[in-house]
C-alpha atoms as a PDB file:
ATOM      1  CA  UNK A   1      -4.852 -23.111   8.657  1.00  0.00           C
ATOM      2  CA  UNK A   2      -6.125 -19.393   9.627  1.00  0.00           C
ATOM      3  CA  UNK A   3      -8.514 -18.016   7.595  1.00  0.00           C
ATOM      4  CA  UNK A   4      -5.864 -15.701   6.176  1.00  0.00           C
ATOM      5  CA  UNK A   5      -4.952 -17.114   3.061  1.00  0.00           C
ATOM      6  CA  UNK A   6      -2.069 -15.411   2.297  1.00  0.00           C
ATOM      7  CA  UNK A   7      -0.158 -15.570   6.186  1.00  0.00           C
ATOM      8  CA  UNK A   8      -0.593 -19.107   5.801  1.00  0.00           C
ATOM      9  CA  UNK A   9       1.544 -18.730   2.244  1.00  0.00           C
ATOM     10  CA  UNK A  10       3.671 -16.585   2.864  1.00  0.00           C
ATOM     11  CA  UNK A  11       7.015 -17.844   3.829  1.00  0.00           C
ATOM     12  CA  UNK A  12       8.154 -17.406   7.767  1.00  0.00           C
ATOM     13  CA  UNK A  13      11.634 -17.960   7.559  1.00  0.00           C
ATOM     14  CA  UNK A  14      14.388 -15.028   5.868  1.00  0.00           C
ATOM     15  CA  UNK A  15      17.419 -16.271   4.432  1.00  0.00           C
ATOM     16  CA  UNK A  16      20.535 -13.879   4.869  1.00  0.00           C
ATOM     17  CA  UNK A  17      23.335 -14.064   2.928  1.00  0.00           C
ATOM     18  CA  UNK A  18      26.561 -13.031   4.550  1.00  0.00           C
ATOM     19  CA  UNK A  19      28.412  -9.628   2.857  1.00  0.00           C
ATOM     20  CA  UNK A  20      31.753  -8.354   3.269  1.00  0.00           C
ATOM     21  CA  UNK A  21      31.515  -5.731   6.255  1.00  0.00           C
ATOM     22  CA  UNK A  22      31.602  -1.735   4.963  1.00  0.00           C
ATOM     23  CA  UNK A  23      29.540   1.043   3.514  1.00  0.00           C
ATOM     24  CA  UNK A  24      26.235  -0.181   2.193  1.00  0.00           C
ATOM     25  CA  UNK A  25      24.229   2.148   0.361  1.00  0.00           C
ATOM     26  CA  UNK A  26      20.012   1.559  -0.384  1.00  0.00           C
ATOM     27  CA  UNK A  27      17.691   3.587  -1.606  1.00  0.00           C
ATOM     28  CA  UNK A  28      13.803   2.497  -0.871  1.00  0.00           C
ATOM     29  CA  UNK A  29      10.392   4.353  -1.323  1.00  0.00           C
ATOM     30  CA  UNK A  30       7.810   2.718   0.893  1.00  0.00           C
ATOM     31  CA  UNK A  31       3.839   4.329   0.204  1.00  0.00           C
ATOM     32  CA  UNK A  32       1.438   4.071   2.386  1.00  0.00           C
ATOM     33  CA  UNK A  33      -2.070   4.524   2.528  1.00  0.00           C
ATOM     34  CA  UNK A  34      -2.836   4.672   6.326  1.00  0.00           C
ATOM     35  CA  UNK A  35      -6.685   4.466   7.607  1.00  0.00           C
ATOM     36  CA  UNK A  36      -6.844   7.690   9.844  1.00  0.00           C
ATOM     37  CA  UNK A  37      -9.471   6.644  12.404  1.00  0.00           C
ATOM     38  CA  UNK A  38      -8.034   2.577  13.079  1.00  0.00           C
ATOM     39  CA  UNK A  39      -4.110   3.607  12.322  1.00  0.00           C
ATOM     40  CA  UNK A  40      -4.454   0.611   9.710  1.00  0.00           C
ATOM     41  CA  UNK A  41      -2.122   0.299   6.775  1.00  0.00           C
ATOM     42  CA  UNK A  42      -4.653  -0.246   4.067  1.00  0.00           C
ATOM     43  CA  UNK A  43      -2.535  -0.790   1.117  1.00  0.00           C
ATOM     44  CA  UNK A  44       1.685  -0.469   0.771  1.00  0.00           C
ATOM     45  CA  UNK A  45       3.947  -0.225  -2.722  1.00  0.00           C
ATOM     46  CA  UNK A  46       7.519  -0.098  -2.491  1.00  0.00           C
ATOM     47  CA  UNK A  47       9.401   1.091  -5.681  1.00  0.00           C
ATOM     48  CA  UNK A  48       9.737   4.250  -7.116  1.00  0.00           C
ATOM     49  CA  UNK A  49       9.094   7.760  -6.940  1.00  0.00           C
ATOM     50  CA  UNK A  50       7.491   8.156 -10.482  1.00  0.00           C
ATOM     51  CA  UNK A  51       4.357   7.642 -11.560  1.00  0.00           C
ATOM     52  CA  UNK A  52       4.646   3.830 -11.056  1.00  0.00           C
ATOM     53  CA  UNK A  53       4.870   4.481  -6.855  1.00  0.00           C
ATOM     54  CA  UNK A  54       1.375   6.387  -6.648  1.00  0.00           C
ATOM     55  CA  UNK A  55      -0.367   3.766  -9.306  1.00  0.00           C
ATOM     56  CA  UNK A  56       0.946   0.480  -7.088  1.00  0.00           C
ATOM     57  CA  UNK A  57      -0.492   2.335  -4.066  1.00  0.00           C
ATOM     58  CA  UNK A  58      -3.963   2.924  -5.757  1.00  0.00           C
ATOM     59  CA  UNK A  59      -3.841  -1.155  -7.282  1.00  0.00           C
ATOM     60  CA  UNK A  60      -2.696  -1.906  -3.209  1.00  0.00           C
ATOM     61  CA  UNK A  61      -5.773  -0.766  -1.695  1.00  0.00           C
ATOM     62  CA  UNK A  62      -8.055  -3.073  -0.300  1.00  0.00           C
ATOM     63  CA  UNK A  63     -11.247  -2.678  -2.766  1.00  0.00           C
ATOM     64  CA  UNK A  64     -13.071  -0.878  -0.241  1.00  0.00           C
ATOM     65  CA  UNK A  65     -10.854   2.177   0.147  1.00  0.00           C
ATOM     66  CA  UNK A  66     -10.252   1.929  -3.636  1.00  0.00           C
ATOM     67  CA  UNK A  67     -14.027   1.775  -4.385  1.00  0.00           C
ATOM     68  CA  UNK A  68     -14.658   4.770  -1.799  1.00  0.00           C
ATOM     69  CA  UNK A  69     -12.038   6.992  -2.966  1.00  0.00           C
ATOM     70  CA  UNK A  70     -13.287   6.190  -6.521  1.00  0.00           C
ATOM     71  CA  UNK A  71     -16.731   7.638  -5.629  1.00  0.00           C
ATOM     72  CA  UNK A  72     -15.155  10.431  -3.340  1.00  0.00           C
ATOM     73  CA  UNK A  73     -13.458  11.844  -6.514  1.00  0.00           C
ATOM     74  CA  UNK A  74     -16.181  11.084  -9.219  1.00  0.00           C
ATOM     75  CA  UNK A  75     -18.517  13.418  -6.401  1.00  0.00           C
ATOM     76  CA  UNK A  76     -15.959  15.764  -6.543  1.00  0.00           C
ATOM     77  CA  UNK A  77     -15.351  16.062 -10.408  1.00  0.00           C
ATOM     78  CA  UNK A  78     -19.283  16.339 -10.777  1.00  0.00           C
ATOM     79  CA  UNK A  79     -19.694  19.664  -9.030  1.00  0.00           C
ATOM     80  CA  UNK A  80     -19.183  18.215  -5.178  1.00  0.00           C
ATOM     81  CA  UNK A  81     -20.132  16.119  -2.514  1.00  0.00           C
ATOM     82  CA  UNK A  82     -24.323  15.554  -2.092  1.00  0.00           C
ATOM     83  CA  UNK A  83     -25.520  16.952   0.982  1.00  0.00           C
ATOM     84  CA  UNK A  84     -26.548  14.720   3.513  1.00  0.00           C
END
């Protein structure tokens, strides 16, 4: 077992059902929240362009970007960022 819980749960194997060849239409909205400096995706939610999409992002974030941005907009909304 690795000490990522969830790889070790999540299934390896895809099962594909066979379709009758032809047009195939899908739609799909994939967010991302993508840490700048490593290139990491830090949180995904695929589903829909309302306000469902940018809410699963937020809930998808690993705690510390959620807990950062938080404070990042709480500084914001109380007349800025403190100086450092």
């Amino acid at each position: 077992m690795t000490t990522n819980k969830k790889y070790d749960i999540t299934p390896k194997v895809v099962d594909i059902t066979e379709k009758e060849k032809g047009k195939i239409s899908i739609q799909c909205d994939i967010w991302l929240a993508i840490d700048i400096k490593t290139g990491e995706i830090v949180g995904v939610y695929i589903g829909s362009r309302d306000t469902k999409g940018p809410q699963g992002l937020w809930y998808s974030l690993l705690p510390f970007y959620n807990d950062f941005i938080r404070q990042f907009y709480t500084s914001l909304l109380s007349g800025g960022l403190p100086q450092s």
